[in-house]
C-alpha atoms as a PDB file:
ATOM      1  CA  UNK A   1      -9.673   4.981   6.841  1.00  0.00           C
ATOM      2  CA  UNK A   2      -8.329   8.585   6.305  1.00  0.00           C
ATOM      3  CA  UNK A   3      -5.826   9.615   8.672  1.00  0.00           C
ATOM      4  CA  UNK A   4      -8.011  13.099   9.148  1.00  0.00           C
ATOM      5  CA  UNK A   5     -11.209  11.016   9.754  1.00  0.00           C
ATOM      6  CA  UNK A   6      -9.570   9.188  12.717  1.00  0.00           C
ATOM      7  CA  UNK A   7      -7.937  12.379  13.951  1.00  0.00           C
ATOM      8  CA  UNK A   8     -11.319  13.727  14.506  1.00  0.00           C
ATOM      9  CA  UNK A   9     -12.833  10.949  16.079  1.00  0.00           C
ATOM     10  CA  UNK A  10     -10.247  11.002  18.641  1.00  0.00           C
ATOM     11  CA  UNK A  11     -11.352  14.257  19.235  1.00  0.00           C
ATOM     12  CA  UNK A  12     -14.901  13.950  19.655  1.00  0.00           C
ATOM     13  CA  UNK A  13     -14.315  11.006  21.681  1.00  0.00           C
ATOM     14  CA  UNK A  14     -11.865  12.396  23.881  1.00  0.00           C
ATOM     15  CA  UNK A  15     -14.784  15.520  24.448  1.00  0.00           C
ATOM     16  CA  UNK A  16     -17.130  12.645  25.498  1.00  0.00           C
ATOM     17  CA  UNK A  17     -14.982  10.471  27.395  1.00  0.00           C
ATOM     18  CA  UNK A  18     -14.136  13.403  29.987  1.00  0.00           C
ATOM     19  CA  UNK A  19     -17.426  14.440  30.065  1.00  0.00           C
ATOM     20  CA  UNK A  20     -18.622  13.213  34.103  1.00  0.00           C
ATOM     21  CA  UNK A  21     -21.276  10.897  33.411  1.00  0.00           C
ATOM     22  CA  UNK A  22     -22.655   7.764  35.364  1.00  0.00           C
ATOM     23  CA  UNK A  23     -19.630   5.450  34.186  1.00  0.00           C
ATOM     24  CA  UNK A  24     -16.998   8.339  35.902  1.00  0.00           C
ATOM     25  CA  UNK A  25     -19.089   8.724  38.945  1.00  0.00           C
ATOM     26  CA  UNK A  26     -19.389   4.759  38.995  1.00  0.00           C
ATOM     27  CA  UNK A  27     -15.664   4.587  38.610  1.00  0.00           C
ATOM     28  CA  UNK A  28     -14.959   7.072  41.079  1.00  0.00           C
ATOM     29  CA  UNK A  29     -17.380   5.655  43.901  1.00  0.00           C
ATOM     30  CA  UNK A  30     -16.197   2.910  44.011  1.00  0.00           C
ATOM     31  CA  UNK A  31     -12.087   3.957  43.948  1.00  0.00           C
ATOM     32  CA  UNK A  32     -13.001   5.933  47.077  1.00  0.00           C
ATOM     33  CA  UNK A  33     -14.507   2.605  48.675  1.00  0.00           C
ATOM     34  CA  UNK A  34     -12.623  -0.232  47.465  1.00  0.00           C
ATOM     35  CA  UNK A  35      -9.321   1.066  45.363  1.00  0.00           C
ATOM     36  CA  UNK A  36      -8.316   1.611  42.292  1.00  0.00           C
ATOM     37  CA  UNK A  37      -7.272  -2.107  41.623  1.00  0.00           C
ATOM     38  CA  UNK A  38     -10.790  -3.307  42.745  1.00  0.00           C
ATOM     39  CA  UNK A  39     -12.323  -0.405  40.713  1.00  0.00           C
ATOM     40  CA  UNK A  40     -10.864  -1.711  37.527  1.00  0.00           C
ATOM     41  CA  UNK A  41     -13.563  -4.818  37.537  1.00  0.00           C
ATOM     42  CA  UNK A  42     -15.841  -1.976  36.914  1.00  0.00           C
ATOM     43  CA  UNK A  43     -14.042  -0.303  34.926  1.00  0.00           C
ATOM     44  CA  UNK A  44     -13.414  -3.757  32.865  1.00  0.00           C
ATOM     45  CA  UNK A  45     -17.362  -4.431  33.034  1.00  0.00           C
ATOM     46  CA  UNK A  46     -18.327  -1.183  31.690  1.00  0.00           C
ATOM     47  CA  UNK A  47     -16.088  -1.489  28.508  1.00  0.00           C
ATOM     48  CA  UNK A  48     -17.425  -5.267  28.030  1.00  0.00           C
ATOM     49  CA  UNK A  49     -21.417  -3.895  27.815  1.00  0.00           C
ATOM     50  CA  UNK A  50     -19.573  -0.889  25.123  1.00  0.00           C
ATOM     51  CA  UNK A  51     -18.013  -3.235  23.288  1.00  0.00           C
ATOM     52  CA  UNK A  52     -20.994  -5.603  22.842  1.00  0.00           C
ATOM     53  CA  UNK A  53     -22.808  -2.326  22.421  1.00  0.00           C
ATOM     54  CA  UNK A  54     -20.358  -1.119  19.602  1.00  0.00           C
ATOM     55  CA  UNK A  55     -20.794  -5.073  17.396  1.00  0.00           C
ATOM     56  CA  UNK A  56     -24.731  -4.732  17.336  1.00  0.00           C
ATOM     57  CA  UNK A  57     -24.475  -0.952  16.239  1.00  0.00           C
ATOM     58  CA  UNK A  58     -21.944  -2.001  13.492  1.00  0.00           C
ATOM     59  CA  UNK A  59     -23.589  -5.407  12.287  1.00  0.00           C
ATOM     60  CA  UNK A  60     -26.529  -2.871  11.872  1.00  0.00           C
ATOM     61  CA  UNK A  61     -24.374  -0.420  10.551  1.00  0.00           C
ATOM     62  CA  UNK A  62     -22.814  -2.892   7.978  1.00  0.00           C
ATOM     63  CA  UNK A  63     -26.265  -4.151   6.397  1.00  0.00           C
ATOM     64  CA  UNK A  64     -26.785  -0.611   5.740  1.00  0.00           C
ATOM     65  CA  UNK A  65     -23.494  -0.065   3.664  1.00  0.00           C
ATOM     66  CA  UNK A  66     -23.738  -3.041   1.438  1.00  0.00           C
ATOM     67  CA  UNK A  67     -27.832  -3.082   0.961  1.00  0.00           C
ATOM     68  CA  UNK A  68     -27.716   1.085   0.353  1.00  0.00           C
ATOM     69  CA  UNK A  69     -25.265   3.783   0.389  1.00  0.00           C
ATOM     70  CA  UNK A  70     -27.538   7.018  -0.243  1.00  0.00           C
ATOM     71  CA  UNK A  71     -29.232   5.506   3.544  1.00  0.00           C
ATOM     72  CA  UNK A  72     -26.122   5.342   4.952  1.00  0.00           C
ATOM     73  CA  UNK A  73     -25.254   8.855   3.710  1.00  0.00           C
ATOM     74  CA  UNK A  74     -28.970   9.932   5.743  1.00  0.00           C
ATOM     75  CA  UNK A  75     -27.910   7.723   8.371  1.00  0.00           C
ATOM     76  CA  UNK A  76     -24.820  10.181   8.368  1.00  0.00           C
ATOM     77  CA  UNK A  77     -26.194  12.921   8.715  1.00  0.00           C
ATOM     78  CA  UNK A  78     -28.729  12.026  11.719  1.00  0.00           C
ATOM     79  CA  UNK A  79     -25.211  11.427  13.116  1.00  0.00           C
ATOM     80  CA  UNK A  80     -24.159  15.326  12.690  1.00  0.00           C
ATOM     81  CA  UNK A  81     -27.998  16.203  14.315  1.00  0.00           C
ATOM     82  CA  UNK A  82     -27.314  14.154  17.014  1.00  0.00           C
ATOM     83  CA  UNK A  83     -24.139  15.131  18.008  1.00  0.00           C
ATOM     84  CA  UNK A  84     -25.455  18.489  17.883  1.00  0.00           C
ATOM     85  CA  UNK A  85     -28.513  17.572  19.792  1.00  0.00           C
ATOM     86  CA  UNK A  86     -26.216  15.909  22.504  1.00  0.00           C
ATOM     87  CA  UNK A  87     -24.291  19.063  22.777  1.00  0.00           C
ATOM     88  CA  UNK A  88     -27.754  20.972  23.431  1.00  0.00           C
ATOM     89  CA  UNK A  89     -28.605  19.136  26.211  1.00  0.00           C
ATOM     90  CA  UNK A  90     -25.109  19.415  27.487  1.00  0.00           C
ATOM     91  CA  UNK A  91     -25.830  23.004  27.736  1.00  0.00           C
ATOM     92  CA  UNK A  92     -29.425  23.108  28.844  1.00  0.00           C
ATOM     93  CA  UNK A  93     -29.572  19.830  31.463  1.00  0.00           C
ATOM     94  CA  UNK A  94     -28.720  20.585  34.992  1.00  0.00           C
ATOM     95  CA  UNK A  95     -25.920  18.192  36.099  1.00  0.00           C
ATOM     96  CA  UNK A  96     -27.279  15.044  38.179  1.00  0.00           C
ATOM     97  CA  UNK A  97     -23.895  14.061  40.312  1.00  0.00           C
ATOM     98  CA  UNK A  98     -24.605  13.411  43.757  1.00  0.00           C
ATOM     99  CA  UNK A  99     -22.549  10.251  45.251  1.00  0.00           C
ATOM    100  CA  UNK A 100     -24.755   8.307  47.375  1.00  0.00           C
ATOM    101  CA  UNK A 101     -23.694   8.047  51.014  1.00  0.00           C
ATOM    102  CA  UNK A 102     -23.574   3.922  51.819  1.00  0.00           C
ATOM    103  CA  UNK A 103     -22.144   2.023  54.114  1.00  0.00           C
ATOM    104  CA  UNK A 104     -18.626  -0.111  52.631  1.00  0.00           C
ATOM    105  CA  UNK A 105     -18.576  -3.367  52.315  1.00  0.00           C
ATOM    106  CA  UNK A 106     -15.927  -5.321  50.808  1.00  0.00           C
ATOM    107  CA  UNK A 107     -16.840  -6.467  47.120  1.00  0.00           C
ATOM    108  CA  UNK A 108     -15.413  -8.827  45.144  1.00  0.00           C
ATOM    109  CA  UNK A 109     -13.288  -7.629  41.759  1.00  0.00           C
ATOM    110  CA  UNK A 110     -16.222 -10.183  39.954  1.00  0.00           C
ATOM    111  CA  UNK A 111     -18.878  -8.345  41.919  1.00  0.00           C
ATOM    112  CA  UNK A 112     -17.880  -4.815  40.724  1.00  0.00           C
ATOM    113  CA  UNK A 113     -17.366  -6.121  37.167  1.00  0.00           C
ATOM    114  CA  UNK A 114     -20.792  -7.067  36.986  1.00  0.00           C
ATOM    115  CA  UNK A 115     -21.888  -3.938  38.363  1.00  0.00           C
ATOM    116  CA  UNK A 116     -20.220  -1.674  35.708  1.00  0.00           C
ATOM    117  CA  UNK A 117     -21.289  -4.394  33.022  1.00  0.00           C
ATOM    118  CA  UNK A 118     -24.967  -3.609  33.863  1.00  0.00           C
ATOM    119  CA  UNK A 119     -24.737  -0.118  34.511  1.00  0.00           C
ATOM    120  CA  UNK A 120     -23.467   0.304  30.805  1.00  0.00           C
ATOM    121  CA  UNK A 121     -25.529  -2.299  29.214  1.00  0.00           C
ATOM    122  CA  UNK A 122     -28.734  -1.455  30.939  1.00  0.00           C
ATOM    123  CA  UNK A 123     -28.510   1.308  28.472  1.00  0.00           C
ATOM    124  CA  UNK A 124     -29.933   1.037  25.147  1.00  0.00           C
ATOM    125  CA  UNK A 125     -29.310   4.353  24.340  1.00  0.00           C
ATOM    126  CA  UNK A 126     -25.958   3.428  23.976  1.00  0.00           C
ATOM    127  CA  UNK A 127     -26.460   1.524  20.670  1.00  0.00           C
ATOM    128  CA  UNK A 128     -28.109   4.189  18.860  1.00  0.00           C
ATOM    129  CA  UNK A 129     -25.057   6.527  20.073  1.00  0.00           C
ATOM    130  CA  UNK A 130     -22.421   4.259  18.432  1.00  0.00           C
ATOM    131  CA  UNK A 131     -24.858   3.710  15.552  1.00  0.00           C
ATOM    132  CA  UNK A 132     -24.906   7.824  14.905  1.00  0.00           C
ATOM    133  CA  UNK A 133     -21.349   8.573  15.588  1.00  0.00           C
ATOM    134  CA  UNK A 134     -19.328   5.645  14.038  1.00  0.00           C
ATOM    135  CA  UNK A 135     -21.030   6.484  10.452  1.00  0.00           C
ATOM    136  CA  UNK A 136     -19.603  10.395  10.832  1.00  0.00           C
ATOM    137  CA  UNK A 137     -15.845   9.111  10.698  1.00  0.00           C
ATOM    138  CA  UNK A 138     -16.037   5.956   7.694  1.00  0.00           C
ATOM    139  CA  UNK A 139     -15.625   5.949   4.115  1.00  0.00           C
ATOM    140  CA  UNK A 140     -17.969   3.962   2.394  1.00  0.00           C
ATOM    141  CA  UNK A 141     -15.861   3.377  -0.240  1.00  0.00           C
ATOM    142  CA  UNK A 142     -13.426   2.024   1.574  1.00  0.00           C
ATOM    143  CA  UNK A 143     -13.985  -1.838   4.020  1.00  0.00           C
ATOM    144  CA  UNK A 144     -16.254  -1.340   6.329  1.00  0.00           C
ATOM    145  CA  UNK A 145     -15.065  -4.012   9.096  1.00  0.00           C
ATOM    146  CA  UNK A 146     -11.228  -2.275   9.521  1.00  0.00           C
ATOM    147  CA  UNK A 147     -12.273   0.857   9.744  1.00  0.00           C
ATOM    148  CA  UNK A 148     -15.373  -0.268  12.496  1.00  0.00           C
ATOM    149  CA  UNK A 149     -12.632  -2.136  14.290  1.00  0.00           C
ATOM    150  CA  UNK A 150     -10.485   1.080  14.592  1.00  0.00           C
ATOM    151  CA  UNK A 151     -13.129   3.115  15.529  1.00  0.00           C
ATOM    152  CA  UNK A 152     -14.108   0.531  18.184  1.00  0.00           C
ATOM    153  CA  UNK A 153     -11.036  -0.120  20.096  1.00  0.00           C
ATOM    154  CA  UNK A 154     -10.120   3.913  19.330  1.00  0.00           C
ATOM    155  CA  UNK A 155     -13.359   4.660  21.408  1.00  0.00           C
ATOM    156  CA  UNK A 156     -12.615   1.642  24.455  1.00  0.00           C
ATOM    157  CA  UNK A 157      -9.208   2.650  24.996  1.00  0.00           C
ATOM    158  CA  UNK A 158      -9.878   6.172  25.475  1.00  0.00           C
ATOM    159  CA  UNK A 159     -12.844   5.260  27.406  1.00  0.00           C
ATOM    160  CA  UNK A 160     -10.517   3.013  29.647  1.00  0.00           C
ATOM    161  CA  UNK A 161      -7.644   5.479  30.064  1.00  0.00           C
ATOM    162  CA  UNK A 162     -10.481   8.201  30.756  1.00  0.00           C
ATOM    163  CA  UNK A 163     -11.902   6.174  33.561  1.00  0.00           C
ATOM    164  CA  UNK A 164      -8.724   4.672  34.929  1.00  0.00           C
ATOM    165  CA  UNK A 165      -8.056   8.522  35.603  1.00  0.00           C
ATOM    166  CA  UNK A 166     -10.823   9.607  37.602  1.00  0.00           C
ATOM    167  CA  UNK A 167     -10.198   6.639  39.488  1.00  0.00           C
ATOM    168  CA  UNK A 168      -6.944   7.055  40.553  1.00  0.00           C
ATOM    169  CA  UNK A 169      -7.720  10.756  40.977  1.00  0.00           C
ATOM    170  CA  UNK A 170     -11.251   9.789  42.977  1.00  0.00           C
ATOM    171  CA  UNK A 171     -10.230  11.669  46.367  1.00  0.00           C
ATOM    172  CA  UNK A 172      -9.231  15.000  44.757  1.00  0.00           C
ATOM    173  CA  UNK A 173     -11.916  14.711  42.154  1.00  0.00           C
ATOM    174  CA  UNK A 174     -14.704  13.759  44.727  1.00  0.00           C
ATOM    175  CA  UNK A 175     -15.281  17.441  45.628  1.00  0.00           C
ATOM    176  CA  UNK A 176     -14.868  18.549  42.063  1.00  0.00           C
ATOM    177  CA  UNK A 177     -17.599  16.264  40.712  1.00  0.00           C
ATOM    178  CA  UNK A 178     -20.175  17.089  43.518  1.00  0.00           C
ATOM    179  CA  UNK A 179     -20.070  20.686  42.876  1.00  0.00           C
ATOM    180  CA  UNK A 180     -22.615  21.516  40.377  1.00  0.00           C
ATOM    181  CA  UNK A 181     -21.408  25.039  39.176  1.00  0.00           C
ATOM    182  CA  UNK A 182     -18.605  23.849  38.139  1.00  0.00           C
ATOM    183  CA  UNK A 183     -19.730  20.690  36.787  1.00  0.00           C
ATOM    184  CA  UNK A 184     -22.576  22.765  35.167  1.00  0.00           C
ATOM    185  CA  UNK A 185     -19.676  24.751  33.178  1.00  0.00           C
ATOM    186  CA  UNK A 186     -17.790  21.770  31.831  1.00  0.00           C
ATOM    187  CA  UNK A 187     -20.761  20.808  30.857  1.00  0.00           C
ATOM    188  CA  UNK A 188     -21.528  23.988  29.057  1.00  0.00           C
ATOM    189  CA  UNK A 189     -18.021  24.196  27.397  1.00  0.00           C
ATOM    190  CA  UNK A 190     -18.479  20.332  26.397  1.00  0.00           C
ATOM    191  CA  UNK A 191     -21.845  21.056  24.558  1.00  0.00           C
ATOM    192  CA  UNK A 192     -20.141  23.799  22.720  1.00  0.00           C
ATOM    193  CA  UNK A 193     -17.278  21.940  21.289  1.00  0.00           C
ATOM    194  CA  UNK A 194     -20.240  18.643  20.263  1.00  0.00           C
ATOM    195  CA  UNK A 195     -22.177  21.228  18.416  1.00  0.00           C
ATOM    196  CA  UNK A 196     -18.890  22.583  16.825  1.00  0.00           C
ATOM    197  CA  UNK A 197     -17.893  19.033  16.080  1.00  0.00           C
ATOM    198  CA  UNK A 198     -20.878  18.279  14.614  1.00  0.00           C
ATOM    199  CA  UNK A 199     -20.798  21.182  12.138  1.00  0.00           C
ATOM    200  CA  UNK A 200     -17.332  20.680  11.042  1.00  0.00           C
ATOM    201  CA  UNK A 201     -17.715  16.907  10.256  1.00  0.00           C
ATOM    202  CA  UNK A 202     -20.891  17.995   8.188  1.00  0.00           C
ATOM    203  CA  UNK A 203     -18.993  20.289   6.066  1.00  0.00           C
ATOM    204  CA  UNK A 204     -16.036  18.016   5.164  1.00  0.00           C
ATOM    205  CA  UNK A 205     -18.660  15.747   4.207  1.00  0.00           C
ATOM    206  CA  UNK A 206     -20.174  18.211   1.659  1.00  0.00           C
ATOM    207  CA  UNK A 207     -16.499  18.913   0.456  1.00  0.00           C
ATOM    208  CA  UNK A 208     -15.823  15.010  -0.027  1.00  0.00           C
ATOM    209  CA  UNK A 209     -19.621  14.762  -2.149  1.00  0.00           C
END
């Protein structure tokens, strides 16, 4: 894998991983009610669904390479359109970030792992996310399972330190996260920077063609 290609997928992740979504406002729930040592069985739970998530994109993915690289190079570019499309909607949707008022109870750290598990794996369009952005950032002339792997645990770690922060943050970001102008803007400035990534990784592709 090319040193550059990984470089950008850090940063493309990193724009996604901050992004407040259902897995932050999950993670940052339940911090507020149980802790932040509780909250990583969530935490733990959602990363399990990703990764399972991230093998059946790639098995997929890998068929693709060996059977046909000019589909792989279309399946590359549906990549750069969706990133782009994501970035749209980051821009148009209005944000959806209310924390529900309930009553605490104490959970077990198995309880709130299968909680976050579900949450991320009840999902599906999670697969087709992986299966669009992993092909942006691999060589296909270069073995397909290393570079899959280093995208995949790239991706979970940042993930996990991304969550593990809002967590430990939850109290000060509570108020942040339920005000919607503000959330509305980060949104905004996130779509922006997805459509920009998805225009620069299409034109280092047409230089490498």
């Amino acid at each position: 894998m090319y040193p550059a290609l990984w470089i950008s997928f850090v940063g493309t992740v990193l724009i996604l991983v901050w992004t407040p979504g259902p897995s932050v406002l999950l993670a940052t729930a339940n911090s507020m009610k149980y802790g932040v040592r509780k909250t990583t069985g969530t935490i733990l739970g959602d990363l399990s669904a990703n990764l399972i998530q991230i093998i059946l994109a790639s098995a997929g993915l890998a068929t693709i390479v060996i059977s046909s690289g000019e589909l792989f190079q279309v399946i590359k570019w549906l990549g750069v359109l969706y990133l782009i499309y994501m970035g749209l909607r980051k821009i148009i949707s209005p944000p959806d970030i209310k924390f529900k008022n309930e009553t605490v109870k104490s959970r077990s750290f198995l309880n709130l792992f299968t909680e976050g598990f579900l949450m991320s794996a009840a999902n599906p369009k999670a697969i087709v996310f992986f299966a669009a952005l992993f092909p942006l950032f691999i060589n296909e002339n270069a073995p397909f399972l290393p570079q899959v792997t280093i995208l995949g645990i790239t991706f979970l770690v940042l993930d996990g330190i991304s969550l593990l922060t809002y967590a430990y943050f939850a109290t000060r970001l509570k108020a942040y996260l339920e005000n919607a102008r503000k959330v509305h803007l980060q949104n905004r400035i996130v779509g922006i920077l997805l459509i920009l990534s998805g225009i620069m990784l299409s034109m280092v592709k047409r230089v490498n063609d």
